[in-house]
N, C-alpha and C. Protein backbone atom coordinates (compact mmCIF):
# COMPACT_ATOMS: atom_id res chain seq x y z
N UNK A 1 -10.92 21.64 -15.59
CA UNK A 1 -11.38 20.24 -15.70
C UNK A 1 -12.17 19.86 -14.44
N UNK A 2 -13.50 19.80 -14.70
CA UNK A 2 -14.04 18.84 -13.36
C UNK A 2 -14.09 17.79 -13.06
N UNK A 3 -13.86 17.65 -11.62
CA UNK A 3 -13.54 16.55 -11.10
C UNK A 3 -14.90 15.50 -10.69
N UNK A 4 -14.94 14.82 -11.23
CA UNK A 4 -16.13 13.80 -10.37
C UNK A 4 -15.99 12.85 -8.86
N UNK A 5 -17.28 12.63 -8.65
CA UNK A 5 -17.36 12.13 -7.38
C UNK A 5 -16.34 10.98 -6.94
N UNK A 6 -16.79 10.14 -7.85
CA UNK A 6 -15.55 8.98 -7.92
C UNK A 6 -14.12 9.24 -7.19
N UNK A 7 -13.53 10.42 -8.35
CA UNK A 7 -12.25 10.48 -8.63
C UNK A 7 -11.99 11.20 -6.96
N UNK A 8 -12.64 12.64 -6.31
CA UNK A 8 -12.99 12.41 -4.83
C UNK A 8 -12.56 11.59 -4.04
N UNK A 9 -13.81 10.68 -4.30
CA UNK A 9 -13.34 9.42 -3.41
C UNK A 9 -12.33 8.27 -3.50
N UNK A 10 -11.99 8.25 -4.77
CA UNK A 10 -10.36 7.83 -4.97
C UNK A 10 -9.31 8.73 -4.42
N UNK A 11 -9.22 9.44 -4.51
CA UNK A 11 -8.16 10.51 -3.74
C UNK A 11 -8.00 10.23 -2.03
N UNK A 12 -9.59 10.26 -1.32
CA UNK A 12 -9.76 10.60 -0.24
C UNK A 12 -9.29 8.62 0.42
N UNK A 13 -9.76 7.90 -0.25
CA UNK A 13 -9.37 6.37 -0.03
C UNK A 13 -8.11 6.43 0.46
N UNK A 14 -7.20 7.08 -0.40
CA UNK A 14 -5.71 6.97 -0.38
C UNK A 14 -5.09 7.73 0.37
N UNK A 15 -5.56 9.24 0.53
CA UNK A 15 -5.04 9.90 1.80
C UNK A 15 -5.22 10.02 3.05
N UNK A 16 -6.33 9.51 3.47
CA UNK A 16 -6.82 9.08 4.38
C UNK A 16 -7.19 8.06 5.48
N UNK A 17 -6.97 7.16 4.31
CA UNK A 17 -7.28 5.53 5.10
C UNK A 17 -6.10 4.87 4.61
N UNK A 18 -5.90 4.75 3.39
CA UNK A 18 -5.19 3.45 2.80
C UNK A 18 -3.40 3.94 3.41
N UNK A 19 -3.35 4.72 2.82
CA UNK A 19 -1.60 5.51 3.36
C UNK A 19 -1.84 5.20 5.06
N UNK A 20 -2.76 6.19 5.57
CA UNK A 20 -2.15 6.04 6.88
C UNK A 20 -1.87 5.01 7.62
N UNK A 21 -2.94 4.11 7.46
CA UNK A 21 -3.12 2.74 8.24
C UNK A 21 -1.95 1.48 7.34
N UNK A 22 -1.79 1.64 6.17
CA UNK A 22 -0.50 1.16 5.86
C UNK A 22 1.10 1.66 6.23
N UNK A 23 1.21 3.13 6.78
CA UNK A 23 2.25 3.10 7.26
C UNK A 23 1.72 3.06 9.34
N UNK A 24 1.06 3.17 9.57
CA UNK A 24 0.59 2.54 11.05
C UNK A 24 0.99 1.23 11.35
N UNK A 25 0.80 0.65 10.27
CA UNK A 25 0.90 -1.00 10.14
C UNK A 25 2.43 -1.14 10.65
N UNK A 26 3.48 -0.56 9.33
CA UNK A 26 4.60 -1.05 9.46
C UNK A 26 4.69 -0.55 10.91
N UNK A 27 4.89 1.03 11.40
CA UNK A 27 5.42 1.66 12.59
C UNK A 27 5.50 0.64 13.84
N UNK A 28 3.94 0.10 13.65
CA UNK A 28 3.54 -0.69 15.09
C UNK A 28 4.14 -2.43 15.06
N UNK A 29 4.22 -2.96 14.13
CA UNK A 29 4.66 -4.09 13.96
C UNK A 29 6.18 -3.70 14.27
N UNK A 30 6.94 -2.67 13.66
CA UNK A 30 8.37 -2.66 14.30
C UNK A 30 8.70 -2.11 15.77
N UNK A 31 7.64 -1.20 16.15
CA UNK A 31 7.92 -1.50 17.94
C UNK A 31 7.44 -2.13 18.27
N UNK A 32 6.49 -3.07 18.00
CA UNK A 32 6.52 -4.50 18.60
C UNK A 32 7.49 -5.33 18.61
N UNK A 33 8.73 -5.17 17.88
CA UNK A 33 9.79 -6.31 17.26
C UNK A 33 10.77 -5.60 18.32
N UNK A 34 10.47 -4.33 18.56
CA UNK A 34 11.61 -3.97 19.59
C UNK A 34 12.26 -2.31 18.66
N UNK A 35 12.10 -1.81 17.73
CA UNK A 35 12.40 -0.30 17.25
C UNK A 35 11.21 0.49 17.75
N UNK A 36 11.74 1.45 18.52
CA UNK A 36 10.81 2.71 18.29
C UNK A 36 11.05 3.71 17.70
N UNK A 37 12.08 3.41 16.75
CA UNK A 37 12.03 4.60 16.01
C UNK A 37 11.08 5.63 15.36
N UNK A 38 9.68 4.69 15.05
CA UNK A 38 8.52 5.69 14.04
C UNK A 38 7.65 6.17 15.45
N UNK A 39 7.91 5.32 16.49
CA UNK A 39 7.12 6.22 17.56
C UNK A 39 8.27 7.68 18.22
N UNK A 40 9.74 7.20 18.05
CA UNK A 40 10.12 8.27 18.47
C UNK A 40 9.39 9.93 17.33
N UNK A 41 9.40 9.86 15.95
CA UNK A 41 9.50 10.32 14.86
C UNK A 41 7.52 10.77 15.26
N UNK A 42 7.33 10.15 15.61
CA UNK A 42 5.64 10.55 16.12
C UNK A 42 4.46 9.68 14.57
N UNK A 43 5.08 8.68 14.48
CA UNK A 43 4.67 8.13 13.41
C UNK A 43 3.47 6.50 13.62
N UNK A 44 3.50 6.51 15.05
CA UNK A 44 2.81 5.61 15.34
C UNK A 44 1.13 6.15 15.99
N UNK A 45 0.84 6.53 14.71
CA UNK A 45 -0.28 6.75 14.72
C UNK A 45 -1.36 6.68 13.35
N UNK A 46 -2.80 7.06 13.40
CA UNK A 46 -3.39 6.72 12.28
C UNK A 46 -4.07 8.37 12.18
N UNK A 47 -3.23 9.17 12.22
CA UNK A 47 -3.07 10.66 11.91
C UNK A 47 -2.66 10.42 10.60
N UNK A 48 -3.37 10.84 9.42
CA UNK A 48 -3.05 11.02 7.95
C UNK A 48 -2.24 12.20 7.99
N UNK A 49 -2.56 13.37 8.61
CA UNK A 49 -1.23 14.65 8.30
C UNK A 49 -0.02 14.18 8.46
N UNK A 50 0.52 13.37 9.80
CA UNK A 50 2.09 12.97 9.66
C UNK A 50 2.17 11.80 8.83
N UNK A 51 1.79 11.31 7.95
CA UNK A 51 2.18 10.70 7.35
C UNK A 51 2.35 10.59 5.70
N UNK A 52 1.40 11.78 5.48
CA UNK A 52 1.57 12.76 3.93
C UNK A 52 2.47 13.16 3.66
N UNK A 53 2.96 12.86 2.44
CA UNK A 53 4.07 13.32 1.80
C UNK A 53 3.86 14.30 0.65
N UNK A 54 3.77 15.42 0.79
CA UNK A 54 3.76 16.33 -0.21
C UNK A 54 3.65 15.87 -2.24
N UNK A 55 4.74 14.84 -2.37
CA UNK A 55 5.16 14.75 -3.68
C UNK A 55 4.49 13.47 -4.18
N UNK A 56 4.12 12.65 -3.16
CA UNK A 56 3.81 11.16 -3.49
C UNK A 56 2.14 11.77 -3.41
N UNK A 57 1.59 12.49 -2.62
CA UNK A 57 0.38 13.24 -2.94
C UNK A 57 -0.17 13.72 -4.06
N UNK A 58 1.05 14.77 -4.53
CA UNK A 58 1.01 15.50 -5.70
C UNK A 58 0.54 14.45 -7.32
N UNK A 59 1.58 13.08 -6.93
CA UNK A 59 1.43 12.66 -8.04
C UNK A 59 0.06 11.76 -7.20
N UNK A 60 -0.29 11.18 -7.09
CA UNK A 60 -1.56 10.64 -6.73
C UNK A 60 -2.58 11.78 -6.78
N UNK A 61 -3.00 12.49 -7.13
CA UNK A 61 -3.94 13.57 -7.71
C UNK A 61 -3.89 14.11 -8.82
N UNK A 62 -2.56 13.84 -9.67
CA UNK A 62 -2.55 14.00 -11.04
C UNK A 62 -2.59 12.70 -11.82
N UNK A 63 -2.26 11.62 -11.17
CA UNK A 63 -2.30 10.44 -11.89
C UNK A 63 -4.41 9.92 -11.58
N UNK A 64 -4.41 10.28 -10.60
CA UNK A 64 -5.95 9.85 -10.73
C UNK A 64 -6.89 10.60 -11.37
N UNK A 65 -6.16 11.59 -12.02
CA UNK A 65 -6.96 12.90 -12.93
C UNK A 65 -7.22 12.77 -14.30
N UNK A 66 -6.02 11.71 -14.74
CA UNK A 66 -5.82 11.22 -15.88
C UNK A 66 -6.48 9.98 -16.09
N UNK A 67 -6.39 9.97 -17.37
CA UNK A 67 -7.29 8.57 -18.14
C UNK A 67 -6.59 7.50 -18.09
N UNK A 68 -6.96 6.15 -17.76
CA UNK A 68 -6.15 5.26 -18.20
C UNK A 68 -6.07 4.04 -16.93
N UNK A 69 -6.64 4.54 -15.63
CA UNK A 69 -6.85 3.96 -14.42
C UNK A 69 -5.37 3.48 -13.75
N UNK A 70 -4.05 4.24 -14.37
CA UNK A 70 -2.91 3.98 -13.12
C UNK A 70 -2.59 5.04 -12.11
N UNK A 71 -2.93 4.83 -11.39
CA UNK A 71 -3.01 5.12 -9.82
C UNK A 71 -1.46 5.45 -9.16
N UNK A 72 -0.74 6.55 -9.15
CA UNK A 72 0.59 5.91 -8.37
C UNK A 72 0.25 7.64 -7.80
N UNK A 73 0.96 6.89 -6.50
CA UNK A 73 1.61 7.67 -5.13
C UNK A 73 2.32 6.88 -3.89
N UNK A 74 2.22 7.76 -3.05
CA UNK A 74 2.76 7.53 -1.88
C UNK A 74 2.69 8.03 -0.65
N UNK A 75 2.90 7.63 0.60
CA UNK A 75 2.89 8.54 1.94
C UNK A 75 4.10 8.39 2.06
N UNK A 76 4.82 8.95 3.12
CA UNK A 76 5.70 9.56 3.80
C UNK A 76 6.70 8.03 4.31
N UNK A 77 7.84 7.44 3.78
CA UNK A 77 8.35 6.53 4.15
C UNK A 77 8.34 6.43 5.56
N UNK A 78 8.08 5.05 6.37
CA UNK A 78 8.09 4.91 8.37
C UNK A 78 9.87 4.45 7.94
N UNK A 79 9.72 5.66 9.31
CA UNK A 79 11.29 5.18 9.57
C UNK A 79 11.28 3.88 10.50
N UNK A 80 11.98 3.08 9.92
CA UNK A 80 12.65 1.87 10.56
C UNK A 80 14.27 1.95 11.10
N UNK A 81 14.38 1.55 11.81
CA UNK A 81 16.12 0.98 12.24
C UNK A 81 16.14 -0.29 12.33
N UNK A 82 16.78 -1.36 11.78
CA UNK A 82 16.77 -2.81 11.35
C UNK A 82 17.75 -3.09 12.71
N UNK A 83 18.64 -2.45 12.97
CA UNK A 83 19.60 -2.84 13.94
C UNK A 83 18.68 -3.04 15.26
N UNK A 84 17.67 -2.26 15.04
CA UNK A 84 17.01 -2.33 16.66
C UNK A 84 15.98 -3.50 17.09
N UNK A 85 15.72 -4.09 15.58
CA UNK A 85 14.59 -4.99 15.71
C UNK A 85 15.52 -6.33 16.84
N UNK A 86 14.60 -7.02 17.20
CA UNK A 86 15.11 -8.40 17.98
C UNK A 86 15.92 -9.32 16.87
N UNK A 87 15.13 -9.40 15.56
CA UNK A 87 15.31 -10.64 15.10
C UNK A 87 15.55 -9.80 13.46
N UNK A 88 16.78 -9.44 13.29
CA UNK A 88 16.66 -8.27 12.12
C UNK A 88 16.41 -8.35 10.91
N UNK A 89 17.06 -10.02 10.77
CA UNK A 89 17.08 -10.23 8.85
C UNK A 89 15.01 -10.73 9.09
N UNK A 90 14.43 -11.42 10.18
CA UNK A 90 12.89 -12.07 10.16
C UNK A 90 12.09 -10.51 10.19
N UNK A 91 12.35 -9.38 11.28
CA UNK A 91 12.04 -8.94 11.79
C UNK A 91 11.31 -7.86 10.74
N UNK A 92 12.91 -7.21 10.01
CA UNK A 92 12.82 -6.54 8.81
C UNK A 92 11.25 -6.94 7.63
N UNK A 93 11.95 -8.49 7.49
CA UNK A 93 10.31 -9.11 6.50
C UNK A 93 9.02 -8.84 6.97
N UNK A 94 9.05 -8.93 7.96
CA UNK A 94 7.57 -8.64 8.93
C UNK A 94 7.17 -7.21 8.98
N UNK A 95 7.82 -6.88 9.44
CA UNK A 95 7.67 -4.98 9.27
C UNK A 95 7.08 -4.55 7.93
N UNK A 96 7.81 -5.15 6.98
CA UNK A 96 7.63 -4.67 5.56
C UNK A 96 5.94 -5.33 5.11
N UNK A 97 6.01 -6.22 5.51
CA UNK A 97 4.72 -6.99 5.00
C UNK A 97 3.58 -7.03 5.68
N UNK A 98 3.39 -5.75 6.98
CA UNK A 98 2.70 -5.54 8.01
C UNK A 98 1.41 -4.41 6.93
N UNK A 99 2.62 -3.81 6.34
CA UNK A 99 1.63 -2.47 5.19
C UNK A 99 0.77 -3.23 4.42
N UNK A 100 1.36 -3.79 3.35
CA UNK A 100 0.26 -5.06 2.40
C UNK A 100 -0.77 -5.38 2.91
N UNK A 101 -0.02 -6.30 4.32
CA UNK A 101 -1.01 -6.98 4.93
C UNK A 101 -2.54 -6.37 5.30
N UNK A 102 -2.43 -5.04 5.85
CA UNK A 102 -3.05 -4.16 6.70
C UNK A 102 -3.84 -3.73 5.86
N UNK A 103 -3.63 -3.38 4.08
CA UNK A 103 -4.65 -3.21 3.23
C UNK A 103 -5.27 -4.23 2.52
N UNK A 104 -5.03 -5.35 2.81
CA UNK A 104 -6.06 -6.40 2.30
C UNK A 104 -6.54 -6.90 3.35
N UNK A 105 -6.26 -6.46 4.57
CA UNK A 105 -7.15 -6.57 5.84
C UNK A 105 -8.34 -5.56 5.72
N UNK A 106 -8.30 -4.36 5.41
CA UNK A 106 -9.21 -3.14 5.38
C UNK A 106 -10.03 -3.99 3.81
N UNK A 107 -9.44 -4.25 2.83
CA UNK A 107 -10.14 -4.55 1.62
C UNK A 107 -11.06 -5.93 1.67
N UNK A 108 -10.96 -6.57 2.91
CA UNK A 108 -11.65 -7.87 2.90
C UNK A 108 -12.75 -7.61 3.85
N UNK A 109 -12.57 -6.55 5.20
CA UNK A 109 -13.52 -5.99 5.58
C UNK A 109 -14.74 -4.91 4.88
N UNK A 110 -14.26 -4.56 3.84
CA UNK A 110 -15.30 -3.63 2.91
C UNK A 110 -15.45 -4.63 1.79
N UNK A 111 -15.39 -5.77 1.81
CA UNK A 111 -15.89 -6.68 0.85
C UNK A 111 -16.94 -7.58 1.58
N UNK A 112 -16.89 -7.78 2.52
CA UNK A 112 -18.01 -8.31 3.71
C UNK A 112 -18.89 -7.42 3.24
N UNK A 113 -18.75 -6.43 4.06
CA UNK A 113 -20.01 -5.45 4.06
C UNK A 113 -20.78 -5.03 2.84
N UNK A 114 -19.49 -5.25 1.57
CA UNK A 114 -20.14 -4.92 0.13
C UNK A 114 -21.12 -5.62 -0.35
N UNK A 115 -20.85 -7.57 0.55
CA UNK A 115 -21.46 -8.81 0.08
C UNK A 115 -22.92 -8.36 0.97
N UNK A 116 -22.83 -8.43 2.24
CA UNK A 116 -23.90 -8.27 2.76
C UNK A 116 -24.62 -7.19 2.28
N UNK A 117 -24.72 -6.07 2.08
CA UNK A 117 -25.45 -5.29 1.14
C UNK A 117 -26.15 -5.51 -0.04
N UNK A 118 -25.40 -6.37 -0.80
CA UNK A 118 -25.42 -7.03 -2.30
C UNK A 118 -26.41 -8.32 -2.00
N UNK A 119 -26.72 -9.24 -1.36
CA UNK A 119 -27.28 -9.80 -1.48
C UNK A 119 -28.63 -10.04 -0.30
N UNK A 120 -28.09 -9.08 0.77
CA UNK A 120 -29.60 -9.01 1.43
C UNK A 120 -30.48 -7.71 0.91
N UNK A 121 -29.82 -6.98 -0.27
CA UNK A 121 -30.98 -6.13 -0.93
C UNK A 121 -31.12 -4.85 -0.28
N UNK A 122 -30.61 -5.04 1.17
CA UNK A 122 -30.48 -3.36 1.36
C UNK A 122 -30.61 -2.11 0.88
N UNK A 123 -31.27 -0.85 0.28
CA UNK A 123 -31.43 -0.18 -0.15
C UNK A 123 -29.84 0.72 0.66
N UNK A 124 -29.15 1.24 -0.07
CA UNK A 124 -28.04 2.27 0.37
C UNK A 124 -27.95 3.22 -0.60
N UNK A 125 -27.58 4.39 -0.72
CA UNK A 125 -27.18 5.77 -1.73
C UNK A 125 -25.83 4.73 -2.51
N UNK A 126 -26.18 4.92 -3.88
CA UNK A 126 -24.97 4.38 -4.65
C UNK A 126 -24.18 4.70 -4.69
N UNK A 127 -23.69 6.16 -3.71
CA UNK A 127 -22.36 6.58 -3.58
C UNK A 127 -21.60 5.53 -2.28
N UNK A 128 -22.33 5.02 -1.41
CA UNK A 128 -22.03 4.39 -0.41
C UNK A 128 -21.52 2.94 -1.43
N UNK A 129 -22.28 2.50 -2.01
CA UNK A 129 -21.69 1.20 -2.56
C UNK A 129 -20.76 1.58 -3.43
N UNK A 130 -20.46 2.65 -4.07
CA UNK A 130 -18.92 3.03 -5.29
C UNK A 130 -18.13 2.79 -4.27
N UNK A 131 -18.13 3.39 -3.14
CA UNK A 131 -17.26 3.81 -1.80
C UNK A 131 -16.72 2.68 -1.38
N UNK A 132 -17.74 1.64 -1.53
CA UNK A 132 -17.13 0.23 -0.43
C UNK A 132 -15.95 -0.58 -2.23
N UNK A 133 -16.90 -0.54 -3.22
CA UNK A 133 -16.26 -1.40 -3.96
C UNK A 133 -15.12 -0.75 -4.78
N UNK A 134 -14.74 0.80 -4.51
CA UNK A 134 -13.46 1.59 -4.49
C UNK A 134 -12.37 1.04 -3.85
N UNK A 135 -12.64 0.70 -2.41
CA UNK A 135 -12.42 0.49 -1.19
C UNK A 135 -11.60 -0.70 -0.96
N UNK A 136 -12.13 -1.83 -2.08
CA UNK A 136 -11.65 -3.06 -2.02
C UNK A 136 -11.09 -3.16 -3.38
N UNK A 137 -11.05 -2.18 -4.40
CA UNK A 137 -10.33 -2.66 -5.58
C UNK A 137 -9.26 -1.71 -5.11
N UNK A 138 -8.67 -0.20 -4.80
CA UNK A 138 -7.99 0.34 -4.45
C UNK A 138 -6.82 -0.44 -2.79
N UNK A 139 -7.82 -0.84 -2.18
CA UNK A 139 -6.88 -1.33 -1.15
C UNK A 139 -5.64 -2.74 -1.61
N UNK A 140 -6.66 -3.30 -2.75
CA UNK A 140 -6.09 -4.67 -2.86
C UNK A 140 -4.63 -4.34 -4.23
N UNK A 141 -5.58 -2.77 -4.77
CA UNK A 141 -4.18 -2.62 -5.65
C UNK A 141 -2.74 -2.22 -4.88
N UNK A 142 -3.13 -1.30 -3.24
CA UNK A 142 -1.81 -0.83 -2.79
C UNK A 142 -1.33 -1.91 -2.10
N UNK A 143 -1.74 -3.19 -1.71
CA UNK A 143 -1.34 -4.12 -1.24
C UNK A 143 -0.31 -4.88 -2.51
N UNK A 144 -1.15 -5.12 -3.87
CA UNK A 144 -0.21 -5.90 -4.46
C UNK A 144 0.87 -5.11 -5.33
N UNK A 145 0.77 -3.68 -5.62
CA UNK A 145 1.95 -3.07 -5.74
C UNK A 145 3.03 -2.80 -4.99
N UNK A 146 2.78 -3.03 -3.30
CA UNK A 146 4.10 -2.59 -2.41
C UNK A 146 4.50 -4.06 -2.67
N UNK A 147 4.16 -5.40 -2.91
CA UNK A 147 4.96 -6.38 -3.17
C UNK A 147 5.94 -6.71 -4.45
N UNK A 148 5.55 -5.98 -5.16
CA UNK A 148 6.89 -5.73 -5.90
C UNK A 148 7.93 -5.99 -5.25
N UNK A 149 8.85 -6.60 -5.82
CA UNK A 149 10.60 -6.67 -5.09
C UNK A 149 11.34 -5.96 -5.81
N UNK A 150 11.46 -4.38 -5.87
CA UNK A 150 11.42 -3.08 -6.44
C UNK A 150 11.47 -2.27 -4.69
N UNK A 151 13.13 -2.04 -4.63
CA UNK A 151 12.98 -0.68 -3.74
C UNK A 151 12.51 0.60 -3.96
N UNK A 152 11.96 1.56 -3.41
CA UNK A 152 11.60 1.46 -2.01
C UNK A 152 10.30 0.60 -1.46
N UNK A 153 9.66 -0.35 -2.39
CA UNK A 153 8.71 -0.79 -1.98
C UNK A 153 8.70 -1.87 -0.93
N UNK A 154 7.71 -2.39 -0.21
CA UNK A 154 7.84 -3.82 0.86
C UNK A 154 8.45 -5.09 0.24
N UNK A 155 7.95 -5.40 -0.91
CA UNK A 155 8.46 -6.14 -1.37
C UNK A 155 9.90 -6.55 -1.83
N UNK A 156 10.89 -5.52 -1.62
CA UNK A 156 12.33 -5.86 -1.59
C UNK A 156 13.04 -6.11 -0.54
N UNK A 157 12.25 -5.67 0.93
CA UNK A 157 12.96 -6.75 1.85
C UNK A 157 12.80 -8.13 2.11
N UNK A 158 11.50 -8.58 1.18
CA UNK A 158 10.99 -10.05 1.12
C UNK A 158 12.49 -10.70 0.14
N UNK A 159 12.73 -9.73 -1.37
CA UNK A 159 13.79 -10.20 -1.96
C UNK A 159 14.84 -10.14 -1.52
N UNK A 160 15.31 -9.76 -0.69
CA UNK A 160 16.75 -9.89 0.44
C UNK A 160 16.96 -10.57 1.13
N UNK A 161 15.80 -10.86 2.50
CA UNK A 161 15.86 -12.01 2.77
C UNK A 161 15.84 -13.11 2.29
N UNK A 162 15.75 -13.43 1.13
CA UNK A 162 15.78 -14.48 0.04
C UNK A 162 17.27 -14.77 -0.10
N UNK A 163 18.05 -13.93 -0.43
CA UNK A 163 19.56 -13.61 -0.66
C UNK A 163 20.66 -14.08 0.34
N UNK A 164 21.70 -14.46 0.12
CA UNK A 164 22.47 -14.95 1.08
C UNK A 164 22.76 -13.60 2.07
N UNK A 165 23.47 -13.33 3.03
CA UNK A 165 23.38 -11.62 3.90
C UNK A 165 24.92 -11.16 2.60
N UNK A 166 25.55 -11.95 1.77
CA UNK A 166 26.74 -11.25 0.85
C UNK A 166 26.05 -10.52 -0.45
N UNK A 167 25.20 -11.58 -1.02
CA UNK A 167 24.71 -11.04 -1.80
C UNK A 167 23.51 -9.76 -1.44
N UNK A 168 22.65 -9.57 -0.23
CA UNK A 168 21.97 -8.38 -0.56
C UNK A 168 22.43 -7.45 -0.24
N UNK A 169 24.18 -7.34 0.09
CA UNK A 169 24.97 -6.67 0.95
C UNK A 169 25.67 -5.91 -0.34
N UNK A 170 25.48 -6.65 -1.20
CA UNK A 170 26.33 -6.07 -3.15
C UNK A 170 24.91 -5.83 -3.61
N UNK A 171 23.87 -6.28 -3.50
CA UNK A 171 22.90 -5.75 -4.54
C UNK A 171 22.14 -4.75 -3.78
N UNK A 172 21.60 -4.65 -2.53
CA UNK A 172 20.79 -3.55 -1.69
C UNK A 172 21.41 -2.10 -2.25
N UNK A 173 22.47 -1.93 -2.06
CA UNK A 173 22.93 -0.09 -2.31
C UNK A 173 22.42 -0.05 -4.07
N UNK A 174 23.01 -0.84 -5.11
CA UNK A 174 22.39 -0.98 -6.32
C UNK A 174 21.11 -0.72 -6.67
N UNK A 175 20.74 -1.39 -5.89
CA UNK A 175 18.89 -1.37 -6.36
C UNK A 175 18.23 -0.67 -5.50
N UNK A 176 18.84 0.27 -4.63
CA UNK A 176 18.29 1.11 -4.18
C UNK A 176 18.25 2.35 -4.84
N UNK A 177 19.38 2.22 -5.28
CA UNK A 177 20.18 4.10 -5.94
C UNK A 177 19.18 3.87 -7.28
N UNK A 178 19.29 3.20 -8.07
CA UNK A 178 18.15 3.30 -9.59
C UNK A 178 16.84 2.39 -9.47
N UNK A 179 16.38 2.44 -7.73
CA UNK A 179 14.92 1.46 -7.32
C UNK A 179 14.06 2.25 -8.53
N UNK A 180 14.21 3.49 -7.98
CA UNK A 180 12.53 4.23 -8.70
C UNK A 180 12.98 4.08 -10.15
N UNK A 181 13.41 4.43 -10.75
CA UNK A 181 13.89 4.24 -12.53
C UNK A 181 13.60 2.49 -12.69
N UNK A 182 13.57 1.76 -12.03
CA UNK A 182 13.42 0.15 -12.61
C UNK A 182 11.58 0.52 -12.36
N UNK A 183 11.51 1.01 -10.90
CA UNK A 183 9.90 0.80 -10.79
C UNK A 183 9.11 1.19 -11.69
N UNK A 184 9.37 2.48 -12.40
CA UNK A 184 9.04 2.55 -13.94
C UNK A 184 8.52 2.31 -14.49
N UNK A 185 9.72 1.81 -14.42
CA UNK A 185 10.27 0.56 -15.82
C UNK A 185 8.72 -0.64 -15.71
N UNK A 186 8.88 -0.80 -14.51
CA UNK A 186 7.97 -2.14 -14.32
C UNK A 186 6.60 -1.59 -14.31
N UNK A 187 6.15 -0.76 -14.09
CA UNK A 187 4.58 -0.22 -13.95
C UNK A 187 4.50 -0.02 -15.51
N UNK A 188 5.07 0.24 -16.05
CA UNK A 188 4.63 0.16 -17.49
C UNK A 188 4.85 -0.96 -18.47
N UNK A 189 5.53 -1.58 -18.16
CA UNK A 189 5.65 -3.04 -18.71
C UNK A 189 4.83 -3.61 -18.11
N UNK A 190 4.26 -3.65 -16.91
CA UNK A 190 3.04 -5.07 -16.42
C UNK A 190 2.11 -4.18 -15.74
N UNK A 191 2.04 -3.28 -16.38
CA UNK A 191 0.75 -2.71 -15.78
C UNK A 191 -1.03 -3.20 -16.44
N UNK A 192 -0.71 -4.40 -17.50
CA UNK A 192 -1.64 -4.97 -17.72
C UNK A 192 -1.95 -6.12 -16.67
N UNK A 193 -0.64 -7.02 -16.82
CA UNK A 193 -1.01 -8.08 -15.42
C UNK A 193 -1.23 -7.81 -14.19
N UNK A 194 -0.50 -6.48 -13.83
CA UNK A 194 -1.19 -6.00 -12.88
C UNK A 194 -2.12 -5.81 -12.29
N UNK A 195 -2.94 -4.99 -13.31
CA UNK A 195 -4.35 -4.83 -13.61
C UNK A 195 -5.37 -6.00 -13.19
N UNK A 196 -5.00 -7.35 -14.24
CA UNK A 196 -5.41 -8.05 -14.03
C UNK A 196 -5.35 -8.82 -12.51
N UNK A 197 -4.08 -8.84 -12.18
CA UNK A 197 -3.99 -9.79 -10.70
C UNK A 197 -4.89 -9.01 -9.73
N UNK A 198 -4.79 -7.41 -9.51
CA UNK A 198 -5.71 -6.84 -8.51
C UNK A 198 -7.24 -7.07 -8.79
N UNK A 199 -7.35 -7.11 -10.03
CA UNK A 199 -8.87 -7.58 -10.52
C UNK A 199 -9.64 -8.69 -9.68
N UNK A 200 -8.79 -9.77 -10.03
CA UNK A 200 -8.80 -11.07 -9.78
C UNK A 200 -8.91 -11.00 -8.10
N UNK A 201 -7.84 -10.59 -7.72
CA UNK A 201 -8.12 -10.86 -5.74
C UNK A 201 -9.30 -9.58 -5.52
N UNK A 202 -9.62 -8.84 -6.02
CA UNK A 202 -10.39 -8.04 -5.73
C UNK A 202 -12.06 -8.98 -6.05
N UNK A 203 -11.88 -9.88 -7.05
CA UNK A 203 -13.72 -10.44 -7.22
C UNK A 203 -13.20 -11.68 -6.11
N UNK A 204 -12.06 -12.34 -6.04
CA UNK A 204 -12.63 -13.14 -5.12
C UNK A 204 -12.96 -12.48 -3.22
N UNK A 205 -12.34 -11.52 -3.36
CA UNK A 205 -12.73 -11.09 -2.04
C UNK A 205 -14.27 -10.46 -2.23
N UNK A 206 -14.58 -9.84 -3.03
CA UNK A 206 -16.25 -9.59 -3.13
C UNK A 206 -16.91 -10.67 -3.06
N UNK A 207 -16.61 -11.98 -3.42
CA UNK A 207 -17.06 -12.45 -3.66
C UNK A 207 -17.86 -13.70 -2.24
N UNK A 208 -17.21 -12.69 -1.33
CA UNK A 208 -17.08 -14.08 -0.09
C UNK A 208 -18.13 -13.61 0.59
């Protein structure tokens, strides 16, 4: 089966830029809070090799091979220690929402540049413009899938801190042990609204 250019540069988006600098994100926001654990682990960096994960790879090159435009993988979980942060139940939320953050930071910067291109007429190779508007529909999808409140994703320490410290103290081990079997569950049940919501923040950020 050959592979096209696109599908390339979908691959290379994700192993390269989007993974690393989303787990960079969390590493550095939690030794800022006071853990060095991902710098002890050599993880505070924007080196894509330490932060590849063999299996979350694997399936992100077979899922982008296939028809149908769902996208799933992963890099290499940043180790955190919650005990070490300053401020653990705030500290934790921040850490987690440093990754999201960090790819709709990268996706709003390649939506600038997509706009300025787009309307001052610039002549560029149309692989350069697939590249930028890859760039900002792919970044804005790994941003709004780690918000899921679905472990292991970012978005379930947002749903904990929500929780009294009893209750995420009975539901955390739960929804950790069958996280991936619900996540599933949920990528295929709303993988239309999904679709749609990344759509949506993806034209209004082109659009600026």
């Amino acid at each position: 089966m050959a592979i096209d250019t696109s599908t390339i540069i979908l691959i290379a988006i994700f192993l390269l830029v989007a993974f690393p600098v989303h787990e960079f994100a969390h590493a550095y926001v939690a030794y800022r809070l006071g853990d060095g654990t991902a710098k002890m682990f050599g993880r505070l960096t924007l080196n894509p090799v330490v932060h590849f994960d063999p299996i979350g790879g694997l399936f992100l090159v077979i899922t982008a091979l296939l028809p149908g435009g769902l996208i799933f993988g992963w890099a290499k979980p940043t180790p955190v220690n919650p005990s070490m942060l300053r401020d653990r139940r705030n500290g934790e939320v921040l850490v987690a929402l440093a990754g999201p953050a960090s790819n709709l930071v990268m996706a709003s910067i390649a939506a600038v540049v997509f706009r300025i291109i787009d309307t001052t007429g610039v002549d560029v190779p149309t692989l350069l413009y697939q590249l930028l508007f890859s760039f900002v529909i792919y970044n804005v999808g790994l941003a709004v899938f780690n918000m899921l409140p679905v472990p292991p994703l970012d978005g379930s320490n947002l749903l904990f801190r929500f929780m009294s410290p009893q209750q995420a103290w009975q539901w955390r081990p739960l929804l950790q042990q069958y996280g991936f079997l619900i996540l599933i569950v949920v990528i295929v049940a709303l993988s239309r609204p999904l679709g749609s919501l990344i759509t949506s923040v993806a034209r209004v950020l082109l659009g600026l």
